[in-house]
N, C-alpha and C. Protein backbone atom coordinates (compact mmCIF):
# COMPACT_ATOMS: atom_id res chain seq x y z
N UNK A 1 -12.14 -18.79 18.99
CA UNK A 1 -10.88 -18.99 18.31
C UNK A 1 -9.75 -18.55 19.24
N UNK A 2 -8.69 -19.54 18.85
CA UNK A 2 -7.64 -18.84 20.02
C UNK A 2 -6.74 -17.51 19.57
N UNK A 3 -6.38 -16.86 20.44
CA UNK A 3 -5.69 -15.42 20.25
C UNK A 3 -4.30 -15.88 19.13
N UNK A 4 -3.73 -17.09 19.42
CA UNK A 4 -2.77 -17.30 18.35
C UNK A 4 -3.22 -17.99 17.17
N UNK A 5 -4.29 -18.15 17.25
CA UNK A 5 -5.09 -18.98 15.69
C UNK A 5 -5.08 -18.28 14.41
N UNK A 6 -4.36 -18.64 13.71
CA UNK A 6 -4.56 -18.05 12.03
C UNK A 6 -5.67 -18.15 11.45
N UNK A 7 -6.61 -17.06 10.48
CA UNK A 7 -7.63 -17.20 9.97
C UNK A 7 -7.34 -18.18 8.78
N UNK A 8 -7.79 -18.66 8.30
CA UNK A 8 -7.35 -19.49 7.26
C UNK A 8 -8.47 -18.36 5.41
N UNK A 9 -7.92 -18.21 4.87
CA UNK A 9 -8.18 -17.12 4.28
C UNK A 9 -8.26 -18.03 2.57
N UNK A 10 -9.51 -17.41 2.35
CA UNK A 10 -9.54 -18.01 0.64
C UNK A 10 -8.85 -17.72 -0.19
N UNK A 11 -8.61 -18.59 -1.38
CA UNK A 11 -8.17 -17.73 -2.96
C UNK A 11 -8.12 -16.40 -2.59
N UNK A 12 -9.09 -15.97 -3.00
CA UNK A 12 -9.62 -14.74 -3.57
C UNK A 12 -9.27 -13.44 -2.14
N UNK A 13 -9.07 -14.08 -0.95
CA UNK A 13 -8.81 -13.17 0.08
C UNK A 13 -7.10 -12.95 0.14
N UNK A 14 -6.46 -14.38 -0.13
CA UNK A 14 -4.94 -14.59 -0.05
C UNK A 14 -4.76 -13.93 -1.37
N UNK A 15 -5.32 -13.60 -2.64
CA UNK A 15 -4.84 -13.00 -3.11
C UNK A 15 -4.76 -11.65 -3.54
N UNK A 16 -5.88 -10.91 -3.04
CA UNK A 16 -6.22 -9.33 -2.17
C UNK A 16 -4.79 -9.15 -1.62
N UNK A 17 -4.78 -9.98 -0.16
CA UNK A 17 -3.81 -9.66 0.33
C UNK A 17 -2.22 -9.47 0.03
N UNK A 18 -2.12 -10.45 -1.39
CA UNK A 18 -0.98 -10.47 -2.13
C UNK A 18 -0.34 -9.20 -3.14
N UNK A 19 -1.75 -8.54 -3.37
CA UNK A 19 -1.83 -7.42 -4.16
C UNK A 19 -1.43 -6.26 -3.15
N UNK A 20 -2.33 -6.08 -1.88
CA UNK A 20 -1.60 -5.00 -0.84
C UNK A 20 -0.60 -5.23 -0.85
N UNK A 21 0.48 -6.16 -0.45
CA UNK A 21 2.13 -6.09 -0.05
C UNK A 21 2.96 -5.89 -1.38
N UNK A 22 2.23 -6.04 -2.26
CA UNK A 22 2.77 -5.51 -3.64
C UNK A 22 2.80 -4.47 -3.84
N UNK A 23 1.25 -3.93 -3.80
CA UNK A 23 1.42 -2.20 -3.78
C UNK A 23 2.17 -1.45 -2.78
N UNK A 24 2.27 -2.14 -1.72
CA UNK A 24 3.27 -1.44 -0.63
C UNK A 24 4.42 -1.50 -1.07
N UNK A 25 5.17 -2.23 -1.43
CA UNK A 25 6.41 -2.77 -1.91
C UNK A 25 6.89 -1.58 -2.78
N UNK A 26 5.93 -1.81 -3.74
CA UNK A 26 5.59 -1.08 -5.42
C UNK A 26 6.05 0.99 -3.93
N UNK A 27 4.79 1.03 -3.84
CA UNK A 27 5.33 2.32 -2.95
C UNK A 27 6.49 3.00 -2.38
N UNK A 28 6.85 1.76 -1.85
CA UNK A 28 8.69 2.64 -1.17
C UNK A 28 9.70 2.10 -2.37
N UNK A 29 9.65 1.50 -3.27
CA UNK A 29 10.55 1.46 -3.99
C UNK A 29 10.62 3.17 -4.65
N UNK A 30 9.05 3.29 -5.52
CA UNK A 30 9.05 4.75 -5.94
C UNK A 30 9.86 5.84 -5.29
N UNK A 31 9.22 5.42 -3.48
CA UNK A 31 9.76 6.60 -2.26
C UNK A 31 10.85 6.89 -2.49
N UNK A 32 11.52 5.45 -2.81
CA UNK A 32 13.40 5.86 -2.77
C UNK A 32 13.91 6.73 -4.01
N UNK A 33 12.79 6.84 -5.21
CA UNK A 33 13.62 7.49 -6.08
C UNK A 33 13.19 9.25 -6.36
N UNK A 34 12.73 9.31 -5.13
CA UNK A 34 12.46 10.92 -4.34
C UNK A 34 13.72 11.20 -4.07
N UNK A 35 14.15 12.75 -5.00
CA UNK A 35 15.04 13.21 -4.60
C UNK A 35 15.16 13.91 -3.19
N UNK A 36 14.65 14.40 -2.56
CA UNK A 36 14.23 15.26 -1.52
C UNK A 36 14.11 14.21 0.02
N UNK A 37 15.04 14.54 0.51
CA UNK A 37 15.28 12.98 1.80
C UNK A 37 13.90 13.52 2.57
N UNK A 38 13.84 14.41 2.92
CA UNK A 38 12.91 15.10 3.98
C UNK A 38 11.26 14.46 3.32
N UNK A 39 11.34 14.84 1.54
CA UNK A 39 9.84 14.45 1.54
C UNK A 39 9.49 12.86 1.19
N UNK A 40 10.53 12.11 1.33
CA UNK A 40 10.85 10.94 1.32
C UNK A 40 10.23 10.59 2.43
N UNK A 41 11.04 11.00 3.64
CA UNK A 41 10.74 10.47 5.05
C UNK A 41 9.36 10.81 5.42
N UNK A 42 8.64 11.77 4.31
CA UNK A 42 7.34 12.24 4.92
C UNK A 42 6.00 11.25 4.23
N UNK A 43 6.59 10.75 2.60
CA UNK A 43 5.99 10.06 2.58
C UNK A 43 5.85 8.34 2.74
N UNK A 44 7.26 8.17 3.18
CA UNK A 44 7.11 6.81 4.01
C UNK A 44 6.27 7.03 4.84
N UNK A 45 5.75 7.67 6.29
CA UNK A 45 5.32 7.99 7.36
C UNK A 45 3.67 7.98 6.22
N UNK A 46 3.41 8.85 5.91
CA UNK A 46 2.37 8.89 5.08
C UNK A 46 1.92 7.37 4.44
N UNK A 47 2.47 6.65 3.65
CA UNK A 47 2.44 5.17 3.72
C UNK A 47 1.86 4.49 4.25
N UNK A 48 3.23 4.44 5.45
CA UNK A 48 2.71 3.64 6.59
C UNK A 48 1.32 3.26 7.36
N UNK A 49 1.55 4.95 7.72
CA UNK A 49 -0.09 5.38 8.74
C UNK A 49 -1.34 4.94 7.67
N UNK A 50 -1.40 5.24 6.21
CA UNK A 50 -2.35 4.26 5.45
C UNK A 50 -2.93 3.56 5.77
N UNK A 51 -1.77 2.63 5.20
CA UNK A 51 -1.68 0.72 5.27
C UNK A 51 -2.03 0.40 6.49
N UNK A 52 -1.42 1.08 8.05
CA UNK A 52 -2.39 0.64 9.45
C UNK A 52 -3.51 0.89 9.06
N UNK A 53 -4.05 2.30 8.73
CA UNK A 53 -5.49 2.70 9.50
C UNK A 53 -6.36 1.50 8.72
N UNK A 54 -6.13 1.20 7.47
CA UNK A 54 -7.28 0.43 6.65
C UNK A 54 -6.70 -1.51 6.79
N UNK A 55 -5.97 -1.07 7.68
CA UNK A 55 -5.67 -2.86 7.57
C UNK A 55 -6.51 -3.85 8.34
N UNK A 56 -7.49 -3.61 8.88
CA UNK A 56 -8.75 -4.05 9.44
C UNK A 56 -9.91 -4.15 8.55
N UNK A 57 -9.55 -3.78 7.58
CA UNK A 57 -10.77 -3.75 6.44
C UNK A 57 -10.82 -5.73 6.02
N UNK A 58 -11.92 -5.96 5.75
CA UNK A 58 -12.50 -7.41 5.55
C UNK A 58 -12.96 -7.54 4.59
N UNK A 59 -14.13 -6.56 4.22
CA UNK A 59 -14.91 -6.41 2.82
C UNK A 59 -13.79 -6.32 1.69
N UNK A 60 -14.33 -7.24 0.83
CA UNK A 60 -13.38 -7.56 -0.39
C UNK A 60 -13.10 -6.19 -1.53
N UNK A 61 -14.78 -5.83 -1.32
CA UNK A 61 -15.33 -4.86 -2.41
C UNK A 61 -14.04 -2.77 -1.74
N UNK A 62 -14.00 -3.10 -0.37
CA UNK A 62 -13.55 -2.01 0.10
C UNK A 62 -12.05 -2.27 0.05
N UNK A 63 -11.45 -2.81 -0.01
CA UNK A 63 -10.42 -3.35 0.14
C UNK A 63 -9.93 -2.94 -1.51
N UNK A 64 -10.47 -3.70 -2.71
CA UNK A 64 -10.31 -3.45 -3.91
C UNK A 64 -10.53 -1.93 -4.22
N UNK A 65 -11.42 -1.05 -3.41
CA UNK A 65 -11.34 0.55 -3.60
C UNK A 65 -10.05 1.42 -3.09
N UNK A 66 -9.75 0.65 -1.63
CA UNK A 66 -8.23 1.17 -1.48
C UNK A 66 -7.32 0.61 -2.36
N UNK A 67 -7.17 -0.50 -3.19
CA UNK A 67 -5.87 -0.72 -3.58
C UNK A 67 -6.17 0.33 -4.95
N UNK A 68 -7.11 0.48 -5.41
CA UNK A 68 -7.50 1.75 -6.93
C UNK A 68 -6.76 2.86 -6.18
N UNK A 69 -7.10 3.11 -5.20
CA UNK A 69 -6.60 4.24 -4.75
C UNK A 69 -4.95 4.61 -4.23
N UNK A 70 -4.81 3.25 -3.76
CA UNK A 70 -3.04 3.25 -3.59
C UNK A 70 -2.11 3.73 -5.23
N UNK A 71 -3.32 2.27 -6.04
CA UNK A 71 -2.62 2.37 -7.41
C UNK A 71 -2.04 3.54 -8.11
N UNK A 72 -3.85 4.58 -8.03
CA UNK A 72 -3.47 5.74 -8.50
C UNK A 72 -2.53 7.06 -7.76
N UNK A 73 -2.18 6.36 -6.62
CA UNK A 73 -1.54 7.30 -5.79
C UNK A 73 -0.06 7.00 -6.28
N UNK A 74 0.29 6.22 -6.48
CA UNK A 74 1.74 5.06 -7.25
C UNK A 74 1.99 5.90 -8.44
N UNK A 75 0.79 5.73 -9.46
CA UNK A 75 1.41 6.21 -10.58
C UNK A 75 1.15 7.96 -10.61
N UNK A 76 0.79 8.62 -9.70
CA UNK A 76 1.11 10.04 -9.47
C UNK A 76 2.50 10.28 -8.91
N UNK A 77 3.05 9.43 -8.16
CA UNK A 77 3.92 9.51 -7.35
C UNK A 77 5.16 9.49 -8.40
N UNK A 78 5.31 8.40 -9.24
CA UNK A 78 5.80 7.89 -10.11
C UNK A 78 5.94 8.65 -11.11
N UNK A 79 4.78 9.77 -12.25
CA UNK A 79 4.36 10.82 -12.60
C UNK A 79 5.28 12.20 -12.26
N UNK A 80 5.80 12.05 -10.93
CA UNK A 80 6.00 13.39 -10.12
C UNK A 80 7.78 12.93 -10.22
N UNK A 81 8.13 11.71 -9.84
CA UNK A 81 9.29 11.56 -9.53
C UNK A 81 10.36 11.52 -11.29
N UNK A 82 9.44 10.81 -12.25
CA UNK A 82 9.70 11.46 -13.88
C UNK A 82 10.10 12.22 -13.97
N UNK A 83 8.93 13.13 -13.74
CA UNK A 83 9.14 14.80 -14.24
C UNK A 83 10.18 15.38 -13.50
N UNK A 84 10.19 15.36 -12.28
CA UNK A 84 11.46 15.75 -11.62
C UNK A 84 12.92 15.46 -11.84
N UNK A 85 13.28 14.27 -12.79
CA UNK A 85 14.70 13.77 -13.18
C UNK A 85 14.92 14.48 -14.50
C-alpha cells in the first residue's frame, strides 16, 4: 500500500471512529468549564497524551473499552466541574 493511501474503513470502524472525536470533543468542552486555568491546562495535556498513546489501537472490542473508559472519565469530570459551581 502506498505511504499516502487511505485505509478505506467499514460502517462499523467509521463509526468507532466517529464516537472517539466525539468523546474528544465532548472532553475539552467539559475542560473549558474548569475553573482552575492551571488544572485545565493539565488536563488538556492529560487528554491529549491519551488519545495519541491508544490511537493505534485496531481491535474494535479494545477500542470500545477505551471509549467506556473516556466516557466514564467525562462524566466524573463533569460530576467534579457541577459540584464545584
Amino acid at each position: 500500500m502506498a505511504k499516502n493511501a487511505k485505509q478505506i474503513l467499514s460502517l462499523q470502524q467509521f463509526m468507532l471512529k466517529q464516537e472517539v472525536k466525539n468523546l474528544y470533543r465532548q472532553l475539552f468542552r467539559a475542560i473549558k468549564e474548569v475553573p482552575d486555568k492551571s488544572y485545565q491546562l493539565e488536563l488538556k495535556e492529560w487528554t491529549r497524551t491519551e488519545f495519541r498513546q491508544n490511537a493505534q489501537h485496531t481491535d474494535e472490542i479494545v477500542i470500545k473499552m477505551y471509549l467506556q473508559y473516556g466516557k466514564r472519565s467525562l462524566r466524573q469530570l463533569e460530576n467534579s466541574v457541577g459540584l464545584a459551581k
